[in-house]
N, C-alpha and C. Protein backbone atom coordinates (compact mmCIF):
# COMPACT_ATOMS: atom_id res chain seq x y z
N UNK A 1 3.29 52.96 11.57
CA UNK A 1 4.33 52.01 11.22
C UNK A 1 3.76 50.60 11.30
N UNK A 2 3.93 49.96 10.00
CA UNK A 2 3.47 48.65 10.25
C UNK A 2 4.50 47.78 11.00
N UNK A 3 3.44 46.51 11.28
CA UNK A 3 4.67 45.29 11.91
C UNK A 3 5.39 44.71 11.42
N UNK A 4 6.44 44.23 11.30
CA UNK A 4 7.37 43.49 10.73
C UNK A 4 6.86 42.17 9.77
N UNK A 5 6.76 41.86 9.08
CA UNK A 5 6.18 40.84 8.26
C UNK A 5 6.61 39.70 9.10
N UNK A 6 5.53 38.53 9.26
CA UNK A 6 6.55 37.28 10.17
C UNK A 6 7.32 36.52 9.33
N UNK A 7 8.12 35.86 9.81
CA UNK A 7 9.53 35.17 9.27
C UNK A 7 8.73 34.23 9.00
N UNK A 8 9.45 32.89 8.31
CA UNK A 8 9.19 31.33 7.92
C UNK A 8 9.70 30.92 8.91
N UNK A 9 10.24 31.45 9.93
CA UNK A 9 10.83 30.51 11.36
C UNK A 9 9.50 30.79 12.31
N UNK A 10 8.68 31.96 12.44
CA UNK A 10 7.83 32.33 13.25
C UNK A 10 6.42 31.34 12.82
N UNK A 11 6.08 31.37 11.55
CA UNK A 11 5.11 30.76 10.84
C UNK A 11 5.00 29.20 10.96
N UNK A 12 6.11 29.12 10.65
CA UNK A 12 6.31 27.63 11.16
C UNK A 12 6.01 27.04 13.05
N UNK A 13 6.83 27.86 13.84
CA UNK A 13 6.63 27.68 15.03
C UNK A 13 5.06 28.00 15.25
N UNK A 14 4.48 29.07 14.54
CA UNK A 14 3.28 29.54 14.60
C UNK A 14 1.94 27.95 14.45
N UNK A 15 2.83 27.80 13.50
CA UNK A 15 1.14 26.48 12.85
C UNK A 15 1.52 25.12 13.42
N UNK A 16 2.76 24.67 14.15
CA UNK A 16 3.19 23.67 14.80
C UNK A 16 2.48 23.63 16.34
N UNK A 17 2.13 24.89 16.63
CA UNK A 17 1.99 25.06 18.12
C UNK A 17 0.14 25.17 17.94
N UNK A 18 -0.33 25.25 16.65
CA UNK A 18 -1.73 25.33 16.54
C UNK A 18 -1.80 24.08 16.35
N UNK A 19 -1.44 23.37 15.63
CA UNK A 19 -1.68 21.86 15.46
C UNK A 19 -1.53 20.59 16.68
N UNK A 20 -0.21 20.97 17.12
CA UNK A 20 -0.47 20.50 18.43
C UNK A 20 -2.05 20.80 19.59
N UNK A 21 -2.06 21.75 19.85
CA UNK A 21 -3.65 22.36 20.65
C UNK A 21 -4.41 21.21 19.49
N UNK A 22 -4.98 21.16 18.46
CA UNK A 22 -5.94 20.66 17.57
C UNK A 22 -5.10 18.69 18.22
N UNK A 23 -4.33 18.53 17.77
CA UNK A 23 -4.28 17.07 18.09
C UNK A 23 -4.40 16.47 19.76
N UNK A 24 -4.30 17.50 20.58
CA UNK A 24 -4.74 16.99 21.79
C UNK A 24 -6.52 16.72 22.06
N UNK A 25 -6.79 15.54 22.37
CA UNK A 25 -8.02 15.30 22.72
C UNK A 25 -8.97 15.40 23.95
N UNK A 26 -10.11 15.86 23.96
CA UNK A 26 -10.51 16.74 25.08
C UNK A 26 -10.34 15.40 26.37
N UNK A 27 -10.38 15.41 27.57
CA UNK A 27 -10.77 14.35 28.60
C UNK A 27 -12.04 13.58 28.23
N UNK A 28 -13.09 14.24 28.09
CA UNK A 28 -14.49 13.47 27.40
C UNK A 28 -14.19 12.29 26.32
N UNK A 29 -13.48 12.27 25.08
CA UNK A 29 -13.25 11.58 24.32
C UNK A 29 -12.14 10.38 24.68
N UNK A 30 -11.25 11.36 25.78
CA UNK A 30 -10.58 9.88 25.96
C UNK A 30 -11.37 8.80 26.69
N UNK A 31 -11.95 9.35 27.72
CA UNK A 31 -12.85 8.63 28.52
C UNK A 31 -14.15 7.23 27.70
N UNK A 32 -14.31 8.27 26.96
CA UNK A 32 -15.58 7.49 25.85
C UNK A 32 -14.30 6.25 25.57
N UNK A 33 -13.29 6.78 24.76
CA UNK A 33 -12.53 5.84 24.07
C UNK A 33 -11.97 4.31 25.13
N UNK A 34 -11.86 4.89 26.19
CA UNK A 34 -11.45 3.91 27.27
C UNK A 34 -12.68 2.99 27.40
N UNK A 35 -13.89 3.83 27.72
CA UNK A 35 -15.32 2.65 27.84
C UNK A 35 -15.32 2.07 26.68
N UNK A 36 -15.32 2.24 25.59
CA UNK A 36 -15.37 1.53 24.54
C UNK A 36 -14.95 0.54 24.12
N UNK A 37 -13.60 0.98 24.53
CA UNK A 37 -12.28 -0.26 24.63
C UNK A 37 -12.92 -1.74 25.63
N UNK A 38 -13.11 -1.46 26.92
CA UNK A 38 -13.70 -2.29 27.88
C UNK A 38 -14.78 -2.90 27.62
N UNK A 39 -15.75 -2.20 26.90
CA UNK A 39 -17.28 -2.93 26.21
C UNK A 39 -16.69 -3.98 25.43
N UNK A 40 -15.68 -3.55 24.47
CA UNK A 40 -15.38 -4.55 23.31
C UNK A 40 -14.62 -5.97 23.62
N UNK A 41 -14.18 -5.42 24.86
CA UNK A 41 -13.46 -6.58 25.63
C UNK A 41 -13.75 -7.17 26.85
N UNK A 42 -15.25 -7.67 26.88
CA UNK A 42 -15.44 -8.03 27.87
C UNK A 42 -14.75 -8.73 29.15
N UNK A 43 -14.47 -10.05 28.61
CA UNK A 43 -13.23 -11.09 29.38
C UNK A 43 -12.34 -10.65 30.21
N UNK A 44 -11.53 -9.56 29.49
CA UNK A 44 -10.72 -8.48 30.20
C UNK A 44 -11.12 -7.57 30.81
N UNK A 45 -11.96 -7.38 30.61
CA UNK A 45 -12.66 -5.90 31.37
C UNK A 45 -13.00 -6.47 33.07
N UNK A 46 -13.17 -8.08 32.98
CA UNK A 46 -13.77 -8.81 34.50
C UNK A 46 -12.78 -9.49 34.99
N UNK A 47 -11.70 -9.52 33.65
CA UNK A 47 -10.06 -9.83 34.56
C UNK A 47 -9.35 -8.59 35.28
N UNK A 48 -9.58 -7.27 35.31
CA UNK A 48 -9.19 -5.92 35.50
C UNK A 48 -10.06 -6.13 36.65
N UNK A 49 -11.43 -6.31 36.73
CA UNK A 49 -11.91 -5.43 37.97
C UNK A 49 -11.70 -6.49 38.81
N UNK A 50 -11.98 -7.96 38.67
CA UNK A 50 -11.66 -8.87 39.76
C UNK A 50 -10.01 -8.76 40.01
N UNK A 51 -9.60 -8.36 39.65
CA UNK A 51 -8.10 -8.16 40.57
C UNK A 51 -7.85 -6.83 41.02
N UNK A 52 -8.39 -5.91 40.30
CA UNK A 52 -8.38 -4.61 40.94
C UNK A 52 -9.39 -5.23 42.54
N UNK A 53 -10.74 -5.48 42.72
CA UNK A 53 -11.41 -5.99 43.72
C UNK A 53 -10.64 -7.10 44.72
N UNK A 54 -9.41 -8.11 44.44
CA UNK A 54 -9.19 -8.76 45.30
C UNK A 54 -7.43 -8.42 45.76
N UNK A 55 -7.24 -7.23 45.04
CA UNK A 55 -5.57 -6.59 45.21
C UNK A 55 -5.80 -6.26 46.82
N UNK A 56 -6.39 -5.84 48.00
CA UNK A 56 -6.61 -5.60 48.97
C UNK A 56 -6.34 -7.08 49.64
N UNK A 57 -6.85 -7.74 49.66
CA UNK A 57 -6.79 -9.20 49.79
C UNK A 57 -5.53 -9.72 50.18
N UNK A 58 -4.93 -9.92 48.33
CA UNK A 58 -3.81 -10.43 48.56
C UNK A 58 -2.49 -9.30 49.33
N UNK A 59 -2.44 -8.13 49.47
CA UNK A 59 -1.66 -7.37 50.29
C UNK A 59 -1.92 -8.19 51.62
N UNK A 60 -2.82 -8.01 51.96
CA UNK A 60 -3.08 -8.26 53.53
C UNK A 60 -2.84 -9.84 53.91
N UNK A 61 -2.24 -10.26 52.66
CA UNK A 61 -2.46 -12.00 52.97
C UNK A 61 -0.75 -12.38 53.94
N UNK A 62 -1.01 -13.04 54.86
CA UNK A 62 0.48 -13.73 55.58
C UNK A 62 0.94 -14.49 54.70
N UNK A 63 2.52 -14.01 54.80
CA UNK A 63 3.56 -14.80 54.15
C UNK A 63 3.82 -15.56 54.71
């Protein structure tokens, strides 16, 4: 006995749920994409880490 032929409701859910998997991007590429971003923007990239570096600082500072 064969299987039931799939529906246009199954097919559809079928190639929506493959395309999704295909449009998610691995961790590696986002990562690249993030350094990339930061290379291109230097200025910002040393406004990010000098406040990420002096956020300890100002917590601990008396009000």
């Amino acid at each position: 006995m064969r299987p039931h032929p799939e529906t246009l409701r199954e097919y559809r859910r079928r190639r929506a749920y493959c395309a999704a998997l295909e449009a998610v991007e691995p961790i590696e590429t986002v990562f690249d994409r993030i350094v990339n971003w930061l290379a291109e923007h230097p200025r910002l990239t040393a406004v990010m880490v000098c406040a990420f570096a002096l956020s300890p600082l100002l917590l601990e500072a008396p009000r």
